[in-house]
N, C-alpha and C. Protein backbone atom coordinates (compact mmCIF):
# COMPACT_ATOMS: atom_id res chain seq x y z
N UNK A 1 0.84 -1.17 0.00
CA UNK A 1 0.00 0.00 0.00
C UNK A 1 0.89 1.24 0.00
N UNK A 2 0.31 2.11 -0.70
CA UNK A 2 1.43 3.71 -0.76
C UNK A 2 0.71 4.18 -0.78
N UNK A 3 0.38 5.54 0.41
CA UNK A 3 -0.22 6.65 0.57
C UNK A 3 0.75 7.83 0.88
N UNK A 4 -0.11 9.11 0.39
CA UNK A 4 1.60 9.92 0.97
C UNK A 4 0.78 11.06 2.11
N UNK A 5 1.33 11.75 2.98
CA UNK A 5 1.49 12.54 3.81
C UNK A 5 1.53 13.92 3.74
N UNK A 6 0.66 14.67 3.79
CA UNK A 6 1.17 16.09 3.11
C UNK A 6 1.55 16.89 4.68
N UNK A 7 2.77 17.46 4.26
CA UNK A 7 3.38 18.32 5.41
C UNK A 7 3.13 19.50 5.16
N UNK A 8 2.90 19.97 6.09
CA UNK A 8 3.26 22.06 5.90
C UNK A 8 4.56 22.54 6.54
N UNK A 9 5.00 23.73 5.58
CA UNK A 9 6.23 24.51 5.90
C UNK A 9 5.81 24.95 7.26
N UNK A 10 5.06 25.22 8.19
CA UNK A 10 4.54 25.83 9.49
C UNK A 10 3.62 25.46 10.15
N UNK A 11 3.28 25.40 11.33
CA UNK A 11 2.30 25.04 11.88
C UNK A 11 1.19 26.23 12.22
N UNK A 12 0.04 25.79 12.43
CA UNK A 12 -0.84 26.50 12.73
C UNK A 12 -2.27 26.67 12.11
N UNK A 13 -3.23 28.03 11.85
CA UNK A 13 -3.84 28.18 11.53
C UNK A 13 -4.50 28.36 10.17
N UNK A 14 -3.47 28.65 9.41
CA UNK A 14 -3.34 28.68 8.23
C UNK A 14 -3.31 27.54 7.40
N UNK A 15 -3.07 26.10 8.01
CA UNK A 15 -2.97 25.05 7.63
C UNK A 15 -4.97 24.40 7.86
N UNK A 16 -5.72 25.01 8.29
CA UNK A 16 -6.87 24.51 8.86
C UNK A 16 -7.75 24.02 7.41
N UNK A 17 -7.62 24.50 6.25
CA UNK A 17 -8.67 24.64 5.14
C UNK A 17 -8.22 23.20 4.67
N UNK A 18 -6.99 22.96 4.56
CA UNK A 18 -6.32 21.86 4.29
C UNK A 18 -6.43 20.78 4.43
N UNK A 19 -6.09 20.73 5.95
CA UNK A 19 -6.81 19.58 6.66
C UNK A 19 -7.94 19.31 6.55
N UNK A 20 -8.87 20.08 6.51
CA UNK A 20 -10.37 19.51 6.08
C UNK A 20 -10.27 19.05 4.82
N UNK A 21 -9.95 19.51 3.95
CA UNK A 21 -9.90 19.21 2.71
C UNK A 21 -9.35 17.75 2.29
N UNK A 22 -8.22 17.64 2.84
CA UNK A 22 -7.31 16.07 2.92
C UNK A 22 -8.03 15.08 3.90
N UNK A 23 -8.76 15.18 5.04
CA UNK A 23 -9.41 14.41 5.67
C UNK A 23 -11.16 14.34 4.82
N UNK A 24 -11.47 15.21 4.31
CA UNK A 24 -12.36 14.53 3.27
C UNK A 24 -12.35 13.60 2.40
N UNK A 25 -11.38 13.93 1.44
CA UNK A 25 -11.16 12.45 1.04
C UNK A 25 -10.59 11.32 1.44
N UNK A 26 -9.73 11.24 2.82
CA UNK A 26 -9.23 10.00 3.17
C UNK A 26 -10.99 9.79 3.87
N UNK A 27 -11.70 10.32 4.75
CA UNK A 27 -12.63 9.62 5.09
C UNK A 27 -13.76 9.25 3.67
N UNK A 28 -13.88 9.79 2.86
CA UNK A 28 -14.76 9.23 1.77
C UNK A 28 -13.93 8.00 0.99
N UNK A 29 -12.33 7.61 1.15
CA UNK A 29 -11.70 6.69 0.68
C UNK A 29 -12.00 5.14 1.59
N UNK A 30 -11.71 5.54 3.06
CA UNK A 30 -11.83 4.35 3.86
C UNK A 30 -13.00 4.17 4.48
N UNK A 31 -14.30 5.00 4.07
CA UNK A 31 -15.62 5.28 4.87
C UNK A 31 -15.71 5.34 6.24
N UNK A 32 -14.63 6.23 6.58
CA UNK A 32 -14.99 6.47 7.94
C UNK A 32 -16.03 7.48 8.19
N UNK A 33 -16.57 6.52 9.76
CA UNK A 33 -17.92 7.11 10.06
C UNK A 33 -18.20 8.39 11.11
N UNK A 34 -16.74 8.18 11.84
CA UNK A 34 -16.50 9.01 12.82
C UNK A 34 -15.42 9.85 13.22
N UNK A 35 -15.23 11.35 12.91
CA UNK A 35 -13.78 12.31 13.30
C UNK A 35 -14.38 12.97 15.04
N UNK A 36 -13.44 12.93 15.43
CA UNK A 36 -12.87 13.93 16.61
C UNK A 36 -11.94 14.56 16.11
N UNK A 37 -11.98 15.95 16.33
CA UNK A 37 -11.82 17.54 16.47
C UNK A 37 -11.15 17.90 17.59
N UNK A 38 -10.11 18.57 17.77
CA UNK A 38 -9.77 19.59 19.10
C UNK A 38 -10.12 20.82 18.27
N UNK A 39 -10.67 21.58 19.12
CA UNK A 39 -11.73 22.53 18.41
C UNK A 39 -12.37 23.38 19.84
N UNK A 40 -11.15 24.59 20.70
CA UNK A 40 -11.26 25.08 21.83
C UNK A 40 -12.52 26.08 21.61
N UNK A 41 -12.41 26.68 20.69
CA UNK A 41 -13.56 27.81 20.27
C UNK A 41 -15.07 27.31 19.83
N UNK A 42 -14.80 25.73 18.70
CA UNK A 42 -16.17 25.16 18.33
C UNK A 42 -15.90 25.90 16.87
N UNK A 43 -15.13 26.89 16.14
CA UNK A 43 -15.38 27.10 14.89
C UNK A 43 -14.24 26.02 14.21
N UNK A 44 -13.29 25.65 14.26
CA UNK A 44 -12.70 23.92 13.36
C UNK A 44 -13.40 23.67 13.52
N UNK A 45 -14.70 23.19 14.34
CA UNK A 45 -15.76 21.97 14.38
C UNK A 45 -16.67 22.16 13.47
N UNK A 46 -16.90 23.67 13.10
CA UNK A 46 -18.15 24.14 12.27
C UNK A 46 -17.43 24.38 11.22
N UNK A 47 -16.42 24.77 10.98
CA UNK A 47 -15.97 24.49 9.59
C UNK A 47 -15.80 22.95 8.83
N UNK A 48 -15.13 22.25 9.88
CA UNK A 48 -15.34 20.80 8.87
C UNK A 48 -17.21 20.30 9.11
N UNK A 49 -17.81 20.74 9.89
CA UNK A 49 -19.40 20.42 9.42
C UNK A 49 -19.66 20.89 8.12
N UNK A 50 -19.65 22.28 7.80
CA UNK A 50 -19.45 23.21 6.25
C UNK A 50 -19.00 21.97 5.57
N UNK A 51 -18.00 21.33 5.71
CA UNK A 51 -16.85 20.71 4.46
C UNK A 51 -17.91 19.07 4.08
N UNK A 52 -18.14 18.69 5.45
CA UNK A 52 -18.34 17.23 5.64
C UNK A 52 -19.74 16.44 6.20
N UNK A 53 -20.88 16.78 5.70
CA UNK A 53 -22.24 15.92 6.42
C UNK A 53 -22.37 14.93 6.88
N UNK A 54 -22.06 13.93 6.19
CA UNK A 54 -22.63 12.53 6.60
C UNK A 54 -21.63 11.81 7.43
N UNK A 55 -21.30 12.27 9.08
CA UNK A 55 -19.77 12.00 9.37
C UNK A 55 -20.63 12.27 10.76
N UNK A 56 -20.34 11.24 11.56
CA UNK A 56 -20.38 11.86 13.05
C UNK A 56 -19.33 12.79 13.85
N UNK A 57 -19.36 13.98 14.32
CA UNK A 57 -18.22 14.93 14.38
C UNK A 57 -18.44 14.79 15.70
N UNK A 58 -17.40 14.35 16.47
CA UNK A 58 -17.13 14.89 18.33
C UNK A 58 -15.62 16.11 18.44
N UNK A 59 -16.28 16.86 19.01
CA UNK A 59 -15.48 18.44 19.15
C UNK A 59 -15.14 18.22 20.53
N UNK A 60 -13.77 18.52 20.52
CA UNK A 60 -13.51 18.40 22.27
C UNK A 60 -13.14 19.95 22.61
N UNK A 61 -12.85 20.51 23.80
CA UNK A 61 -12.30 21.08 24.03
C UNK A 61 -11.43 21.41 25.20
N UNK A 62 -10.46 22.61 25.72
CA UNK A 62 -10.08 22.44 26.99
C UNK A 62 -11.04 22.18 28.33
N UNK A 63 -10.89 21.57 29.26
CA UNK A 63 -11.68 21.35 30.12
C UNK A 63 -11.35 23.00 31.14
N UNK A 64 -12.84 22.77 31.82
CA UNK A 64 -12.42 24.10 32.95
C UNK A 64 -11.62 24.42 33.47
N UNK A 65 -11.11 25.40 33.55
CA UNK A 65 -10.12 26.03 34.09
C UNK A 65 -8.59 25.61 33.91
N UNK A 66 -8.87 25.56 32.35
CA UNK A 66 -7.63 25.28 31.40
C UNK A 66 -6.54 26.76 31.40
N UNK A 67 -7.69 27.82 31.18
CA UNK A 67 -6.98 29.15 31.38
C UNK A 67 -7.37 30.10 32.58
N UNK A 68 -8.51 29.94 32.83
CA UNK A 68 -9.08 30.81 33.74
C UNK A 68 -10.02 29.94 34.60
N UNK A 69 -9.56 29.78 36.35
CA UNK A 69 -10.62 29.42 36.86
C UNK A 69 -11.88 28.75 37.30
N UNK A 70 -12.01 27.89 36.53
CA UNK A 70 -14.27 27.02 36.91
C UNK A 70 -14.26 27.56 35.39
N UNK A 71 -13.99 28.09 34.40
CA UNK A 71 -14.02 28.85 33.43
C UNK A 71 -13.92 27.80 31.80
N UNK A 72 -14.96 27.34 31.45
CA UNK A 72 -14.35 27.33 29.87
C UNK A 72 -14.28 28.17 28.73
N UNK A 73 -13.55 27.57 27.88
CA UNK A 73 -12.83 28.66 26.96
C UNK A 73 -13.95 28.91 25.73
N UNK A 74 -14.81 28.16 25.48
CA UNK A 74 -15.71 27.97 24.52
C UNK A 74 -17.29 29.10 25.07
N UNK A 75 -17.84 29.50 24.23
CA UNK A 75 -18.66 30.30 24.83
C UNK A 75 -20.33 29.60 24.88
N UNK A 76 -21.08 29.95 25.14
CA UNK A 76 -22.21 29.52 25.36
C UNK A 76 -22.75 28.76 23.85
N UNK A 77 -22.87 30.47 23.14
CA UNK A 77 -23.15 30.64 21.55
C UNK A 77 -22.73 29.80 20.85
N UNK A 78 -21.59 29.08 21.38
CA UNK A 78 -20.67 28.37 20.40
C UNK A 78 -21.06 26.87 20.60
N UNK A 79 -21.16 27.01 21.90
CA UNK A 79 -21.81 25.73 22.08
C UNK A 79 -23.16 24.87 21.33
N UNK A 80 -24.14 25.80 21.55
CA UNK A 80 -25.34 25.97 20.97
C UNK A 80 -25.38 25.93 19.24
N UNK A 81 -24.39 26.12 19.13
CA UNK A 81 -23.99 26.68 17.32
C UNK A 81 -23.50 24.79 16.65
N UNK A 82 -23.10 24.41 17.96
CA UNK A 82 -22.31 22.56 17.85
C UNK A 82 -23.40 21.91 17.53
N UNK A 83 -24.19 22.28 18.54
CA UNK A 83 -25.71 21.52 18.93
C UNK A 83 -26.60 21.37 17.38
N UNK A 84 -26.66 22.41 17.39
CA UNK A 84 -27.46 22.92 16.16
C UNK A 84 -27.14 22.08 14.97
N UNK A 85 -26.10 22.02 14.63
CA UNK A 85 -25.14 21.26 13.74
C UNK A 85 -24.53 20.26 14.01
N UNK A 86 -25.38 19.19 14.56
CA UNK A 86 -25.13 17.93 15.34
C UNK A 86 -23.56 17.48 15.05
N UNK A 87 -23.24 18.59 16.32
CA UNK A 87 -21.66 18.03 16.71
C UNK A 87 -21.41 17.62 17.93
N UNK A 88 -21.01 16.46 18.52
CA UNK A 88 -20.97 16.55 20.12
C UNK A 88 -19.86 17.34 20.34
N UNK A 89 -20.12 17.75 21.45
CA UNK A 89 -19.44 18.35 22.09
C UNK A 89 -19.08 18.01 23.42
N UNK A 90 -17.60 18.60 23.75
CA UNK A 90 -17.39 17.50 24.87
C UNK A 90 -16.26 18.50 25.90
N UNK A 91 -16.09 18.55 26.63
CA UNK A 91 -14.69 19.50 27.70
C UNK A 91 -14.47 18.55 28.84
N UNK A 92 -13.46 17.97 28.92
CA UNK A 92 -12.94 16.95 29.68
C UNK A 92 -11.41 17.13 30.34
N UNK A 93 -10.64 16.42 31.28
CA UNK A 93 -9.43 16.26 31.52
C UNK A 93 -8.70 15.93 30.45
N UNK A 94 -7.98 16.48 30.45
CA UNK A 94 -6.94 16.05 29.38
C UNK A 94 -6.21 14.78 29.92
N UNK A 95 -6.29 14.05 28.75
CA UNK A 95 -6.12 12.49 29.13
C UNK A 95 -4.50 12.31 29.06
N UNK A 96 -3.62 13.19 28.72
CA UNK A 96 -1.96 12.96 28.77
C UNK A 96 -1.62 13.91 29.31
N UNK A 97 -2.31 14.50 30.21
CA UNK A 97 -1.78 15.15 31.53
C UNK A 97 -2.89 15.61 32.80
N UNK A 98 -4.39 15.95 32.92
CA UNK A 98 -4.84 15.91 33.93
C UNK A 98 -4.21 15.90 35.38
N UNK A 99 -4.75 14.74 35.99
CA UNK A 99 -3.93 15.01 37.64
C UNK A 99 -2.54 15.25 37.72
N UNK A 100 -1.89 14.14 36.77
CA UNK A 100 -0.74 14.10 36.43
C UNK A 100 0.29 15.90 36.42
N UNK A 101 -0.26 16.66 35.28
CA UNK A 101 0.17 18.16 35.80
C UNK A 101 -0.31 18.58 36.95
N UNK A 102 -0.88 18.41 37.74
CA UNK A 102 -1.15 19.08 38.96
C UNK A 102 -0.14 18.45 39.99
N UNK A 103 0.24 17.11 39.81
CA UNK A 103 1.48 16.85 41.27
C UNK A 103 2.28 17.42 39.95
N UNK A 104 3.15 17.27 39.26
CA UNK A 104 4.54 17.87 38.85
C UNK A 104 4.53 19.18 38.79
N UNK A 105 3.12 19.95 38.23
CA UNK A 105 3.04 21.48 38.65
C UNK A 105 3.84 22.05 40.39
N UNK A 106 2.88 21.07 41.21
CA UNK A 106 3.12 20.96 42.72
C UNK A 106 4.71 21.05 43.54
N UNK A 107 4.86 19.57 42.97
CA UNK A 107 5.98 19.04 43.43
C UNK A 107 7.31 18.59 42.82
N UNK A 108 7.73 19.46 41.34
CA UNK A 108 8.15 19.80 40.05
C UNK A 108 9.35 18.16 40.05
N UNK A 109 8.57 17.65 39.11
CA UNK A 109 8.36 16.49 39.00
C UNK A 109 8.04 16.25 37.92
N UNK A 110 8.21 14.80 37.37
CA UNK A 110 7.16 13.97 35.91
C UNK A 110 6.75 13.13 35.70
N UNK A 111 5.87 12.66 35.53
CA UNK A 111 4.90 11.53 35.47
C UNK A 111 4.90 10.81 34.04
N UNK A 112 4.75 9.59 34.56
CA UNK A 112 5.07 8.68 32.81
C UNK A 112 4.12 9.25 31.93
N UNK A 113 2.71 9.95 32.31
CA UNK A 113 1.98 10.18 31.47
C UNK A 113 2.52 11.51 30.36
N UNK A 114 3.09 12.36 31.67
CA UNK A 114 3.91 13.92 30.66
C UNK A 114 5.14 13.21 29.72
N UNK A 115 5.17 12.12 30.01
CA UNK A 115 6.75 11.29 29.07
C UNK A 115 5.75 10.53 27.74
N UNK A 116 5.07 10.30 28.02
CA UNK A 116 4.22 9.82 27.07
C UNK A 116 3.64 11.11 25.48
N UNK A 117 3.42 11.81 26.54
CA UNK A 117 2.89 13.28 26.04
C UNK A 117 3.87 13.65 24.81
N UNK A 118 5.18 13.66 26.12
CA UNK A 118 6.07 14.43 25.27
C UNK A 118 6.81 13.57 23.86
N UNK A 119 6.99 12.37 24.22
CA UNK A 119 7.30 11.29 23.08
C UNK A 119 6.23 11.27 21.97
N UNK A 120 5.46 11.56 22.25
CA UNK A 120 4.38 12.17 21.27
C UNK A 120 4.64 13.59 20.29
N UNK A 121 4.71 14.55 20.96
CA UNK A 121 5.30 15.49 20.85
C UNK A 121 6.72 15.37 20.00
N UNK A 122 6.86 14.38 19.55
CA UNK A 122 8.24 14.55 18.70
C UNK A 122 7.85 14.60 17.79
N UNK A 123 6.47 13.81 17.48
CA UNK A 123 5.96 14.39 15.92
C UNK A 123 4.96 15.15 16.08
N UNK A 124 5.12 16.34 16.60
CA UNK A 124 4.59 17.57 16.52
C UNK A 124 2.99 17.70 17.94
N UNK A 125 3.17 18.86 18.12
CA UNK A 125 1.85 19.19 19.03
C UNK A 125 0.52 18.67 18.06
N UNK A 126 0.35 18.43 17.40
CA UNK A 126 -0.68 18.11 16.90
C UNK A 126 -1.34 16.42 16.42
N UNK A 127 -0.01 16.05 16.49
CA UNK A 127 -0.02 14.83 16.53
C UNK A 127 -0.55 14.33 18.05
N UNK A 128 0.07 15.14 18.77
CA UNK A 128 -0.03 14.56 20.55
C UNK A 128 -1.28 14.74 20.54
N UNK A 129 -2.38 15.99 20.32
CA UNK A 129 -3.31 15.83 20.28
C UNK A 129 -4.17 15.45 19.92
N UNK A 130 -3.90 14.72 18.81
CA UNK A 130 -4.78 13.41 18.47
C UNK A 130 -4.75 12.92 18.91
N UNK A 131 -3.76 11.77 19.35
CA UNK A 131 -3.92 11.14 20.08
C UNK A 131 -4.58 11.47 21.54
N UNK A 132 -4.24 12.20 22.08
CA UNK A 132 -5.28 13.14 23.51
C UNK A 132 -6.75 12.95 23.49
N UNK A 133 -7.25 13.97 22.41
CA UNK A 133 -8.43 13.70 22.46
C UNK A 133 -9.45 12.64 21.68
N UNK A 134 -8.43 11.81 21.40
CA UNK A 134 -9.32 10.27 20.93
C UNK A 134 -9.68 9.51 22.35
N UNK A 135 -8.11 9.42 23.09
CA UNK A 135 -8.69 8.69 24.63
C UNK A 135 -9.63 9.75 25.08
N UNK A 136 -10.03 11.17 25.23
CA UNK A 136 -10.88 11.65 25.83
C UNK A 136 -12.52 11.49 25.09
N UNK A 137 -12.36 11.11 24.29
CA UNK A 137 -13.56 10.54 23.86
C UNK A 137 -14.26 9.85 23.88
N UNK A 138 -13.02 8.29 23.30
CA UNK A 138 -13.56 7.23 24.16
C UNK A 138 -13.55 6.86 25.20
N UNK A 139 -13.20 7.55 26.40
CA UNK A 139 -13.38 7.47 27.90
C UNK A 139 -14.70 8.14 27.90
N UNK A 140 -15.16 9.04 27.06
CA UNK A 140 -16.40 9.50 27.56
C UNK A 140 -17.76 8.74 26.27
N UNK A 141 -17.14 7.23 25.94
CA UNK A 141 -18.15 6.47 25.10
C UNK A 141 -18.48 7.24 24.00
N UNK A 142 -17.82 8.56 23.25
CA UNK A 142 -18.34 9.22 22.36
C UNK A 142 -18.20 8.61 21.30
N UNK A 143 -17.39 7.90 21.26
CA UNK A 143 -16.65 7.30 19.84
C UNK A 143 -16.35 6.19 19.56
N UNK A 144 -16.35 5.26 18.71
CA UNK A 144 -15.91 3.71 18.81
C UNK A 144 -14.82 3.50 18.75
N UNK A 145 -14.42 1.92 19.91
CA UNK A 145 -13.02 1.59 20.16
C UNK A 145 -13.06 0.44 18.83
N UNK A 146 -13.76 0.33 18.54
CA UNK A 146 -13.72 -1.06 17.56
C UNK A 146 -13.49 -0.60 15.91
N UNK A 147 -13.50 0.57 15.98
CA UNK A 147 -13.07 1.02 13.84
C UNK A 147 -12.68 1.99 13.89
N UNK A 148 -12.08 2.01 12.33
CA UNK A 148 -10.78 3.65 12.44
C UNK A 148 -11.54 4.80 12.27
N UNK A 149 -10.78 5.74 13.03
CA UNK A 149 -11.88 7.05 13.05
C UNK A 149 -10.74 7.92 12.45
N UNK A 150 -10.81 9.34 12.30
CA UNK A 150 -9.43 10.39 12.06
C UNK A 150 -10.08 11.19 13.23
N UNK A 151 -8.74 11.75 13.39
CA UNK A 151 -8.55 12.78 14.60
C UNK A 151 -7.64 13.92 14.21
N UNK A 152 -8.06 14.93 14.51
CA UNK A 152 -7.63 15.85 13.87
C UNK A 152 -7.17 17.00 15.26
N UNK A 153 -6.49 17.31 15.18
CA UNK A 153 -5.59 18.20 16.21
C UNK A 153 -5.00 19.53 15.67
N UNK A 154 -3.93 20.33 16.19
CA UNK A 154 -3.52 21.37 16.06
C UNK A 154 -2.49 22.16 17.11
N UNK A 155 -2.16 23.02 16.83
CA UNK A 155 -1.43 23.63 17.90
C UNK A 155 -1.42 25.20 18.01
N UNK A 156 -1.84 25.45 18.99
CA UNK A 156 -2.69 26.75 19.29
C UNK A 156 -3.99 27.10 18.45
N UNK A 157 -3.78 27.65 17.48
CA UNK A 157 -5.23 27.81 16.55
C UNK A 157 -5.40 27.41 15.41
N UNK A 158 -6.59 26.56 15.30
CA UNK A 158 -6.97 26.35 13.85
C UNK A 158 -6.15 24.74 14.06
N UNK A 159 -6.22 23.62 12.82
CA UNK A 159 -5.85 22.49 12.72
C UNK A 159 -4.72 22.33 12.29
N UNK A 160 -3.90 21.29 12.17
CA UNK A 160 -2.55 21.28 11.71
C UNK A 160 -2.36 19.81 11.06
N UNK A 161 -3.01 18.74 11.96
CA UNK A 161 -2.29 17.56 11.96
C UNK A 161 -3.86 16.97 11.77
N UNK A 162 -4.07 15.74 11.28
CA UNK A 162 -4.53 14.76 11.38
C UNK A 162 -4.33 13.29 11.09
N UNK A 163 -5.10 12.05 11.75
CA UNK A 163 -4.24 10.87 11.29
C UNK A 163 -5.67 9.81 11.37
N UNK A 164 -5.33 8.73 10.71
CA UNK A 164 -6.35 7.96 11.29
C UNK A 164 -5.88 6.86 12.00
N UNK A 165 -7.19 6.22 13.15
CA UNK A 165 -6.36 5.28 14.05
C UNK A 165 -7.53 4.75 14.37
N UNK A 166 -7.14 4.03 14.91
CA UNK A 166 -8.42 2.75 16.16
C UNK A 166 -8.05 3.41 17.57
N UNK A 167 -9.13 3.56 18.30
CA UNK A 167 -9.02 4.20 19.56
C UNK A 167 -9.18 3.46 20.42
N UNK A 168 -8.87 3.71 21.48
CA UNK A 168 -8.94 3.04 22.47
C UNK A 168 -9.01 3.64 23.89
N UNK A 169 -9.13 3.12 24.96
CA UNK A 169 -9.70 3.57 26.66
C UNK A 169 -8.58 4.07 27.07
N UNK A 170 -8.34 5.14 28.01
CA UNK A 170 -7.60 5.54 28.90
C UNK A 170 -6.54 3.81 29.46
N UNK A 171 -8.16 3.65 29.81
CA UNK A 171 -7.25 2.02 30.74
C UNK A 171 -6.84 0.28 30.00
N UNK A 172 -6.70 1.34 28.85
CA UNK A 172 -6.22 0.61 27.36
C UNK A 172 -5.16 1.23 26.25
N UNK A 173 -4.61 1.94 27.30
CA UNK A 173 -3.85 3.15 26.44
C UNK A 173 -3.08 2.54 25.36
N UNK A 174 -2.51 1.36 25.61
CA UNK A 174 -1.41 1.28 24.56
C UNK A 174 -2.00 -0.19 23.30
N UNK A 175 -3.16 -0.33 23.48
CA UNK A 175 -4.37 -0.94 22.39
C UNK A 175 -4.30 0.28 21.43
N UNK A 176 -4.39 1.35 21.91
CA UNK A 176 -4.28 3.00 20.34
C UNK A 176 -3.80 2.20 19.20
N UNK A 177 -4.09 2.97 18.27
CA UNK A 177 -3.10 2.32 16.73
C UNK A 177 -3.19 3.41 16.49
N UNK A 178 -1.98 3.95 15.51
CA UNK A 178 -2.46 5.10 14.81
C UNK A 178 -2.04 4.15 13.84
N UNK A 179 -2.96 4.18 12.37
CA UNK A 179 -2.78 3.75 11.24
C UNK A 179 -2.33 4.26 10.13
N UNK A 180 -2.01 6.18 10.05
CA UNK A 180 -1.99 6.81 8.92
C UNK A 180 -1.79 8.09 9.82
N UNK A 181 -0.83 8.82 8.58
CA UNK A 181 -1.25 9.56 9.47
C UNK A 181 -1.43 10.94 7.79
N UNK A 182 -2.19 11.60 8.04
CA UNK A 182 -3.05 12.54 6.80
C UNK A 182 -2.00 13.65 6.70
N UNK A 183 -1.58 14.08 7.74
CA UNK A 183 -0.86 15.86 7.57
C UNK A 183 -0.45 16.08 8.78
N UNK A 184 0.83 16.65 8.41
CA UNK A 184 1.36 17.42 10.20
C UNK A 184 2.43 18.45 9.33
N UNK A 185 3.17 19.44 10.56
CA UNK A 185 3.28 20.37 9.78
C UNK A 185 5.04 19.52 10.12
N UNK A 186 5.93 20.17 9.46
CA UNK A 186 7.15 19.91 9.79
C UNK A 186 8.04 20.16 10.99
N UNK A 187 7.54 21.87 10.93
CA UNK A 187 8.27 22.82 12.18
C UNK A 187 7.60 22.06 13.68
């Protein structure tokens, strides 16, 4: 089998039209039924709705008081805007660091899970977050552990990376596959 990989000269926001675009046709190639999104604002989520209908879309985002407080980052409107446009929506612990940053925050320290993170992180923040918010998904039953879904990530704004994989449970972490991976940026 030969598939190829499209990279970008940069990461970020500017790469977002793309990724939708390249995860359209890999999901109309392998009929996948289901993408997860990191999507802090809810507009990546409503833009690949624009791109993509017949697709179950789960949108994650930072959980409370990611930046501010009891506080999420997503606004009411935006929420409501998911709804509308049957996207789940979801704000959870982040599944490759949660409690885990709070003792090394504490007691400056690292936890196999931030080693995990970061070994991730060698192929780019966006990669890590695919993988992230696939276990936060299927820990919260949004998504199936049993067929390949794409996951699509980013780093800071807008999309960057996506891949497709078989997901799997928090307390199944290393069952994950990633099978493909669609786009990541280089830098």
């Amino acid at each position: 089998m030969e598939k190829t990989i499209n990279y970008f000269e940069n990461k970020g926001v500017e790469n977002t039209d793309k990724v939708i675009e390249l995860v359209k046709q890999r999901k109309e190639e392998l009929d996948i039924k289901t993408i997860v999104i990191a999507s802090v604002s809810g507009k990546s989520a409503l833009k690949l709705r624009e791109a993509i209908e017949n697709v179950d879309i789960v949108s994650i985002t930072h959980h409370a008081g990611f930046k501010e407080k009891g506080k999420l980052e997503i606004t009411q409107e935006n929420i409501e805007k998911l709804n509308e446009n049957n996207i789940t929506f979801y704000a959870g612990s982040h599944a490759l660091s949660g409690v885990g940053r709070g003792i090394s925050n504490k007691f400056s320290g690292i936890t196999p899970v931030e080693i995990i993170a970061a070994t991730l992180r060698l192929f780019g923040q966006g990669i890590k977050v695919c993988v992230e918010i696939t276990i936060m998904a299927a820990d919260a039953g949004l998504i199936p552990v049993d067929e390949e879904i794409i996951a699509i990530g980013g780093t800071a704004q807008g999309v960057d990376a996506a891949v497709v994989l078989k997901a799997a449970n928090m307390s199944n972490f290393f069952d994950l596959q990633i099978k493909e991976i669609i786009a990541m940026p280089r830098s």
